[in-house]
N, C-alpha and C. Protein backbone atom coordinates (compact mmCIF):
# COMPACT_ATOMS: atom_id res chain seq x y z
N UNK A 1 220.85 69.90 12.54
CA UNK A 1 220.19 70.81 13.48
C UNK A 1 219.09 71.60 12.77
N UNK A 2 218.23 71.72 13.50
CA UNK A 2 216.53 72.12 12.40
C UNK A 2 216.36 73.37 13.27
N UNK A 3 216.23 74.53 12.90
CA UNK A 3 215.61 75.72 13.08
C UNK A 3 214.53 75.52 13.83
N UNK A 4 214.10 76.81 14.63
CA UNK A 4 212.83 76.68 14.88
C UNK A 4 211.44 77.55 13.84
N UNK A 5 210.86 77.58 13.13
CA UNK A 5 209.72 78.87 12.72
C UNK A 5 210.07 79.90 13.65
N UNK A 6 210.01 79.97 15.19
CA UNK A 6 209.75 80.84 15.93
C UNK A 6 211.51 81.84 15.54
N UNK A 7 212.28 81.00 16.07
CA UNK A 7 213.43 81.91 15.89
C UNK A 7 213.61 82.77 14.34
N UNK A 8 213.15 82.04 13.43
CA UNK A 8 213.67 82.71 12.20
C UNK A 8 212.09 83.36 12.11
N UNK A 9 211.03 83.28 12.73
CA UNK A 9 210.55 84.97 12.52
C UNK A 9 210.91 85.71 13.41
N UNK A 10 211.28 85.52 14.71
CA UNK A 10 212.08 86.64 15.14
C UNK A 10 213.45 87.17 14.51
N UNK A 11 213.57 86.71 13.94
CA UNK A 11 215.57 87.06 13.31
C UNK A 11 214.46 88.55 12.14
N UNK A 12 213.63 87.70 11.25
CA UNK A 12 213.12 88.43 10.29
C UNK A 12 212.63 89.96 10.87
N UNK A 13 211.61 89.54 11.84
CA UNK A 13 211.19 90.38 12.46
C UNK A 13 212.30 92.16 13.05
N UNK A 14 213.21 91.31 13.68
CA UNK A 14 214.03 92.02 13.78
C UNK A 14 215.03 92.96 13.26
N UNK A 15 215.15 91.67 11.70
CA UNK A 15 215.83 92.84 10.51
C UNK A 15 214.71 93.46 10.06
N UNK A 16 213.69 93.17 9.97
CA UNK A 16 212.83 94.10 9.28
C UNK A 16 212.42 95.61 10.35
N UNK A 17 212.74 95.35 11.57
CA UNK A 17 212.60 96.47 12.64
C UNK A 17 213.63 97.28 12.63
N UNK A 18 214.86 96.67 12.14
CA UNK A 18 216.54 97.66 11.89
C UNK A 18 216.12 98.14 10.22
N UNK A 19 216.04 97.48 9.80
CA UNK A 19 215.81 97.97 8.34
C UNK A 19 214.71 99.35 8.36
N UNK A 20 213.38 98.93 9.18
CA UNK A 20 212.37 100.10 8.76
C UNK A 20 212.90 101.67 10.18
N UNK A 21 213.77 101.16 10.67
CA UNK A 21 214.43 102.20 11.57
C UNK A 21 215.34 103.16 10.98
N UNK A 22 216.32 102.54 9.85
CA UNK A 22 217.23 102.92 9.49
C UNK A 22 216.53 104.00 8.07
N UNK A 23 215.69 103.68 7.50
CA UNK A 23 215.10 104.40 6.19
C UNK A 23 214.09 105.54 6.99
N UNK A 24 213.54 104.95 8.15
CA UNK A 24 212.89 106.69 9.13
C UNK A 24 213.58 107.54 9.54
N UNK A 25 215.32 106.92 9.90
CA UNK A 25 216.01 107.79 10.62
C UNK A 25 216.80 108.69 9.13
N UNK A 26 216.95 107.70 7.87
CA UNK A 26 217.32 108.55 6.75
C UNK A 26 216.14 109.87 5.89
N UNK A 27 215.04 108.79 5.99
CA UNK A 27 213.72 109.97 5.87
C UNK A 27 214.02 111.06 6.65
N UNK A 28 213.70 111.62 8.26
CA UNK A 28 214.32 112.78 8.97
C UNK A 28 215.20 113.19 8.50
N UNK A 29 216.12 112.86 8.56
CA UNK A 29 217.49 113.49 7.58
C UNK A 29 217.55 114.53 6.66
């Protein structure tokens, strides 16, 4: 079973949107 590009930049995309959420919400802090 072969991946698509599209899904695994959205997967990326998405950790990188939880990731840069989580270090703004610790920045405020």
């Amino acid at each position: 079973m072969r991946i698509n590009l599209t899904a695994i930049s959205f997967i990326i995309a998405f950790l990188l949107l939880s990731l840069g959420a989580v270090i703004t919400s610790n920045t405020l802090w």
